[in-house]
Protein backbone atom coordinates (compact mmCIF):
# COMPACT_ATOMS: atom_id res chain seq x y z
CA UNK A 1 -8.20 7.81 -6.46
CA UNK A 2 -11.31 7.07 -4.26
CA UNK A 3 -12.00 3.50 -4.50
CA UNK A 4 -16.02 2.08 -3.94
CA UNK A 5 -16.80 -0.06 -1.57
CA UNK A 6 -16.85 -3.11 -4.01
CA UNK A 7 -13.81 -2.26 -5.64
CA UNK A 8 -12.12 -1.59 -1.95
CA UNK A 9 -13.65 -5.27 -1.12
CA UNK A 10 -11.91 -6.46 -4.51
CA UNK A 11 -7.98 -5.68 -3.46
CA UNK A 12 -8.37 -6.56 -0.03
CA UNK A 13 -9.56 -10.35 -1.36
CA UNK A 14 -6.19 -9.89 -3.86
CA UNK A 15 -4.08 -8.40 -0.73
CA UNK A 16 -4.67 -11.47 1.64
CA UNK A 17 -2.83 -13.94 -0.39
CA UNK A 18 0.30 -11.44 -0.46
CA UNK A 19 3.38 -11.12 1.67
CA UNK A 20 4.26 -7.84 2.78
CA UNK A 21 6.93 -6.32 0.40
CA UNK A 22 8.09 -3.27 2.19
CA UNK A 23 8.57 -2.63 6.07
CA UNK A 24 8.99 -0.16 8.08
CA UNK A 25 10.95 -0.04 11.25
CA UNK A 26 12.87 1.65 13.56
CA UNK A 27 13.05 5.05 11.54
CA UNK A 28 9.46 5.00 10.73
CA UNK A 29 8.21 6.54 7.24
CA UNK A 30 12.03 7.69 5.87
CA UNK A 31 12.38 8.51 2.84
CA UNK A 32 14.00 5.24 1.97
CA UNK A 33 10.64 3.57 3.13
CA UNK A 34 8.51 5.92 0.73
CA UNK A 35 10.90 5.12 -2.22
CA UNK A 36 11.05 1.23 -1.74
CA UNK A 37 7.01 1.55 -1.43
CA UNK A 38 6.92 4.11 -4.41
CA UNK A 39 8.95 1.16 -6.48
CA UNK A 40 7.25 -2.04 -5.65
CA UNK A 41 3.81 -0.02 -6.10
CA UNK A 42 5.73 0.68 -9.87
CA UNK A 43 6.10 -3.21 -10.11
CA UNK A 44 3.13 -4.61 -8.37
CA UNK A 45 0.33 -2.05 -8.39
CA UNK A 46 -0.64 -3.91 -5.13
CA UNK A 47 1.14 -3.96 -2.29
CA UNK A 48 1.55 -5.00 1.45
CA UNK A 49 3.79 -3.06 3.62
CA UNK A 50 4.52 -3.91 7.56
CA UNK A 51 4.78 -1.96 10.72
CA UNK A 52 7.33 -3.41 13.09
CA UNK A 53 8.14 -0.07 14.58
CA UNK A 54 5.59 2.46 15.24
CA UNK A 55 2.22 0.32 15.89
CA UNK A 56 0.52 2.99 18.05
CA UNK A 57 0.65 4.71 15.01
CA UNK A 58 -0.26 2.66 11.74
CA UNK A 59 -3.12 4.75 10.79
CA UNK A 60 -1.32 8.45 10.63
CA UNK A 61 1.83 6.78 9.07
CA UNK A 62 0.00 4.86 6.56
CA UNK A 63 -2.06 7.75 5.31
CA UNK A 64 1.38 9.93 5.29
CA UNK A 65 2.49 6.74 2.67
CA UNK A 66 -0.29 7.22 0.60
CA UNK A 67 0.25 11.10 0.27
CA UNK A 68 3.97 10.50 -0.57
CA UNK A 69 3.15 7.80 -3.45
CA UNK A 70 0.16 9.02 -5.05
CA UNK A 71 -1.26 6.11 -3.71
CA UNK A 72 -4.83 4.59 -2.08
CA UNK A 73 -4.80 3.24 1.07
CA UNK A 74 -7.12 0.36 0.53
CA UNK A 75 -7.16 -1.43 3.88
CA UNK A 76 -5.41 -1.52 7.46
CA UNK A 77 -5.68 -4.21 9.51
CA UNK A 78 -3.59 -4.81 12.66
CA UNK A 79 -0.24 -3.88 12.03
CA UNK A 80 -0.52 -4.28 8.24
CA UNK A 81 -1.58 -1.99 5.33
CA UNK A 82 -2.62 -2.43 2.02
CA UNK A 83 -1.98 0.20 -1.05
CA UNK A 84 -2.70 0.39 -4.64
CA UNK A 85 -1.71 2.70 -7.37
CA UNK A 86 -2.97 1.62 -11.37
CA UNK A 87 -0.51 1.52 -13.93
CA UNK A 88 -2.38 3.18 -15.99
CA UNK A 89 0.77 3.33 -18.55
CA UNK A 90 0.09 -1.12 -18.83
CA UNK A 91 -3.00 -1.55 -20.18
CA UNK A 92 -2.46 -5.89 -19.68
CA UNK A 93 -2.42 -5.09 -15.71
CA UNK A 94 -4.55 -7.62 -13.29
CA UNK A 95 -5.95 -4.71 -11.41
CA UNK A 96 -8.32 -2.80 -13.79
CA UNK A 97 -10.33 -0.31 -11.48
């Protein structure tokens, strides 16, 4: 999904008042990483996710994330990114894009 600019603008004011749900460390993108960021996008649409490990690379591993999940990659900033799939299944969701 290709997000516009005001829309883009519109999660990353929702994203800064979030703690990151998933992390990824030591073992980089595993597949444990994609499926833990596959279910919280499931349960929050929105979601924060944390580079301990790997902060030389944030922006290949990131957009390898949002491949995986079907997901948009809607911000990263320092050694945090920010993703966002629609429920599109929920029509009562906050995020309506």
């Amino acid at each position: 999904m290709e997000l516009k600019s005001y829309q883009r603008a519109f999660l990353r004011s929702h994203a800064q008042g979030l703690d990151p749900v998933v992390s990824v460390g030591k073992e980089g993108a595993s597949d444990n990483v994609v499926k833990a960021l596959d279910d919280a996008l499931t349960a929050h649409e929105l979601v924060k996710v944390r580079f301990h490990s790997f902060k030389d690379e944030v922006d290949s591993l990131s957009r390898y994330l949002e491949e995986k999940t079907g997901s948009t990659l809607v911000a990263t900033t320092g050694f945090t990114a920010v993703f966002f799939r629609q429920d599109a299944k929920d029509p009562e969701r906050i995020y309506k894009i």
